[in-house]
Protein backbone atom coordinates (compact mmCIF):
# COMPACT_ATOMS: atom_id res chain seq x y z
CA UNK A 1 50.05 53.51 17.01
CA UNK A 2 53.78 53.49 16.77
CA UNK A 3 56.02 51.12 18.06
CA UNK A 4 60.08 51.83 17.98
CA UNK A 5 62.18 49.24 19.59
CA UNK A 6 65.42 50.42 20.84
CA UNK A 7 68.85 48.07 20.70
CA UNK A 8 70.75 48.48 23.38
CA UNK A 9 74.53 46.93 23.42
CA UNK A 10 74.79 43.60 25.45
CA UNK A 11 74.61 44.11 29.68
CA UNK A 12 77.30 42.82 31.35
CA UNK A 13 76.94 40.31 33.60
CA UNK A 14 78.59 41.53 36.82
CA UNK A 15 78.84 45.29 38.56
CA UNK A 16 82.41 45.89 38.35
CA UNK A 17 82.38 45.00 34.55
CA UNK A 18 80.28 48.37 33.95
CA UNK A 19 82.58 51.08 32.43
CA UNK A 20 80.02 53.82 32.00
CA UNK A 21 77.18 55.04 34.08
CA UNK A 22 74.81 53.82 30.98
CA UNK A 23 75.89 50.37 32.02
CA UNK A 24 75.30 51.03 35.36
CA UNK A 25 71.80 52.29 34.79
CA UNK A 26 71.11 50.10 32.71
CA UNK A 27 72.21 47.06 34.59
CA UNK A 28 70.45 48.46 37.76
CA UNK A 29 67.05 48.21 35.46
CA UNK A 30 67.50 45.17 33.89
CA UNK A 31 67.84 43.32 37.67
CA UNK A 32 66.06 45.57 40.24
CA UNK A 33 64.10 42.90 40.91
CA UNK A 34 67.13 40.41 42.15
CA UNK A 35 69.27 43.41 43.66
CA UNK A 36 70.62 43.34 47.11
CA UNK A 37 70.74 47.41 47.33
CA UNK A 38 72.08 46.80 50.67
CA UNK A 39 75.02 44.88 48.99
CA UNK A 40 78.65 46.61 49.68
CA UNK A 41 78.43 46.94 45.38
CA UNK A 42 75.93 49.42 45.65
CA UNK A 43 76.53 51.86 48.74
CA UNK A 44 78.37 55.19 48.55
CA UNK A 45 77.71 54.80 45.22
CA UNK A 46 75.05 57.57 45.21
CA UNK A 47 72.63 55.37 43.93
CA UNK A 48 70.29 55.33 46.98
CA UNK A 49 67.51 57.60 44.98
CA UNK A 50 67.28 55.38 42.04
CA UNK A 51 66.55 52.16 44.54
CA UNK A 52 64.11 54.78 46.49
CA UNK A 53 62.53 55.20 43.54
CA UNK A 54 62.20 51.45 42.61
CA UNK A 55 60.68 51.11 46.24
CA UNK A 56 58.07 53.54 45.38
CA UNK A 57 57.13 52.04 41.93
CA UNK A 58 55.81 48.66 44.11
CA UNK A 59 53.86 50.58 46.53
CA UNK A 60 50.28 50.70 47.14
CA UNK A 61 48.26 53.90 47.23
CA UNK A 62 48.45 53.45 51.63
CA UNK A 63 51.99 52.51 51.03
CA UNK A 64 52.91 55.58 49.38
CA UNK A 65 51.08 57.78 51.53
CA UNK A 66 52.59 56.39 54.72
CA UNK A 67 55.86 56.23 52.98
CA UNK A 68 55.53 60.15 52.35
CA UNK A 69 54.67 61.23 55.80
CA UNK A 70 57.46 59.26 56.60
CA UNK A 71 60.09 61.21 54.07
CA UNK A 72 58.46 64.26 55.44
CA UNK A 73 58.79 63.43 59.02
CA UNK A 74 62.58 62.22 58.50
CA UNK A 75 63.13 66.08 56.85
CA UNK A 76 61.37 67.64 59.48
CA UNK A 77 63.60 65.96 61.90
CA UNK A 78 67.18 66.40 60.09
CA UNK A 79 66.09 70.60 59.56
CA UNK A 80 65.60 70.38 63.58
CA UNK A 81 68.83 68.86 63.87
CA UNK A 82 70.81 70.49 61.62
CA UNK A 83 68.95 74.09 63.12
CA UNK A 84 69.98 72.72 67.13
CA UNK A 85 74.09 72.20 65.55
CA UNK A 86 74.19 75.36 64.14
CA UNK A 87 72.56 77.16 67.19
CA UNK A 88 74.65 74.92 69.46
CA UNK A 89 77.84 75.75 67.16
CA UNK A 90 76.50 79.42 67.40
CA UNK A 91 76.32 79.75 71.04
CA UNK A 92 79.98 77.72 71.81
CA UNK A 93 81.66 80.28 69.00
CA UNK A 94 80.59 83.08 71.05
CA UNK A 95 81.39 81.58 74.49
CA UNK A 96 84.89 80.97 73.16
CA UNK A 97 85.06 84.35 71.68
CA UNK A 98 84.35 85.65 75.51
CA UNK A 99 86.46 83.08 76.92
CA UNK A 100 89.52 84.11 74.77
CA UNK A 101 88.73 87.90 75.11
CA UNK A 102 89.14 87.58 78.93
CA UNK A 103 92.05 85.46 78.96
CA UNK A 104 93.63 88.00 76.61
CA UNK A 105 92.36 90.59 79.08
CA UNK A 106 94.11 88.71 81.67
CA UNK A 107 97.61 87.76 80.01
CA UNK A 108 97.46 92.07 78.88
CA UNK A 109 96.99 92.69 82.29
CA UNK A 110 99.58 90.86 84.18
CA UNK A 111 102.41 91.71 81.11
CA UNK A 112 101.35 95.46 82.53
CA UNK A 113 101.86 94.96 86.08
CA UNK A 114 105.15 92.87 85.51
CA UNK A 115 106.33 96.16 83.44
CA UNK A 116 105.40 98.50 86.06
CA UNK A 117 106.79 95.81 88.79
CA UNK A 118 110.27 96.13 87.10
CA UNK A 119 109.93 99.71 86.44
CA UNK A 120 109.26 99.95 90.03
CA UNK A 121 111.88 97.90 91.22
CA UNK A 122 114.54 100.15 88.82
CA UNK A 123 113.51 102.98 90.92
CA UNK A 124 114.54 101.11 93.88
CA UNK A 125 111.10 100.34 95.52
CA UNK A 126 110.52 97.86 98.16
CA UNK A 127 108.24 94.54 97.43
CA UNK A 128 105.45 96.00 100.12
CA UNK A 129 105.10 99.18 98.15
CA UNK A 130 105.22 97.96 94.74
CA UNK A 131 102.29 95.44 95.78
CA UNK A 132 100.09 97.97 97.05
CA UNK A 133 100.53 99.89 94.03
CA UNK A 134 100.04 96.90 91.53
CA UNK A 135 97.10 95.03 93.84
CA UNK A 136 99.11 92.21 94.00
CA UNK A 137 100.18 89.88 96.40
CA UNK A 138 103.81 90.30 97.79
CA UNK A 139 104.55 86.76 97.18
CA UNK A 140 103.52 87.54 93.49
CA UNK A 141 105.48 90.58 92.87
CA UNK A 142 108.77 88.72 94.25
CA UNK A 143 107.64 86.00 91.55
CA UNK A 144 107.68 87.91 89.23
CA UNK A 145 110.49 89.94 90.41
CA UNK A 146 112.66 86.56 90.27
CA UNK A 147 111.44 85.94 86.81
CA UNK A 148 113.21 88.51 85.64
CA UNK A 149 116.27 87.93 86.80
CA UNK A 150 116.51 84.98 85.38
């Protein structure tokens, strides 16, 4: 048998006095045991699957097995979720799509009949006719009528 001791430097004795991520490790090690991983030191950190991991060291055989049907349920449930956004995101794209397309449909139409309403009225036509023509209201073709003279 073969034993080999490794020297590592001296830890240092807070967080914020680790310069490299082998302090860090190594610090995390060295006090698992009397870490708050919940502590505002350790979040966004991205050091939630090394205390995971600790958590699963400590576990009984039951533990680890409920733990795991856990993790797996948890998945499960965030592919649902993230399936229903991008469905949801899916199905609002192409209502917006329509909803655009007919307003476009809308704004091309009306430029048209206020073209032919002022090429009409050029050629000396009366509101009555011009509104018959267009399918517009005679109220609406004296709108836009005024518009244009403005």
């Amino acid at each position: 048998m073969n034993i080999f001791l490794i020297c590592l430097p001296e830890l240092p004795e807070s967080w914020k006095e680790c310069k490299t991520e082998f302090e860090r490790l190594s610090y995390l090690v060295d006090r698992i045991g009397s870490l708050d991983r919940d502590s505002e030191e350790f979040k966004d950190m991205g050091y939630k699957d090394f205390f995971k991991a600790a958590e699963k060291t400590n576990m009984s055989d039951s533990e680890y097995v409920l733990y795991s049907q856990s993790e797996a349920k948890d998945a499960e449930i965030r592919s649902g979720m993230e399936m229903m956004r991008e469905e949801l995101k899916e199905q609002y794209k192409q209502q917006y799509l329509d909803e655009g397309r007919a307003e476009g449909r809308a704004e091309g139409k009306l430029s048209l009949a206020k073209e032919v309403i002022h090429n009409l009225l050029a050629m000396k036509m009366d509101f009555a006719s011009i509104s018959k023509i267009c399918g517009l209201d005679v109220n609406q073709v004296r709108e836009i009528a005024s518009a244009r003279s403005l």
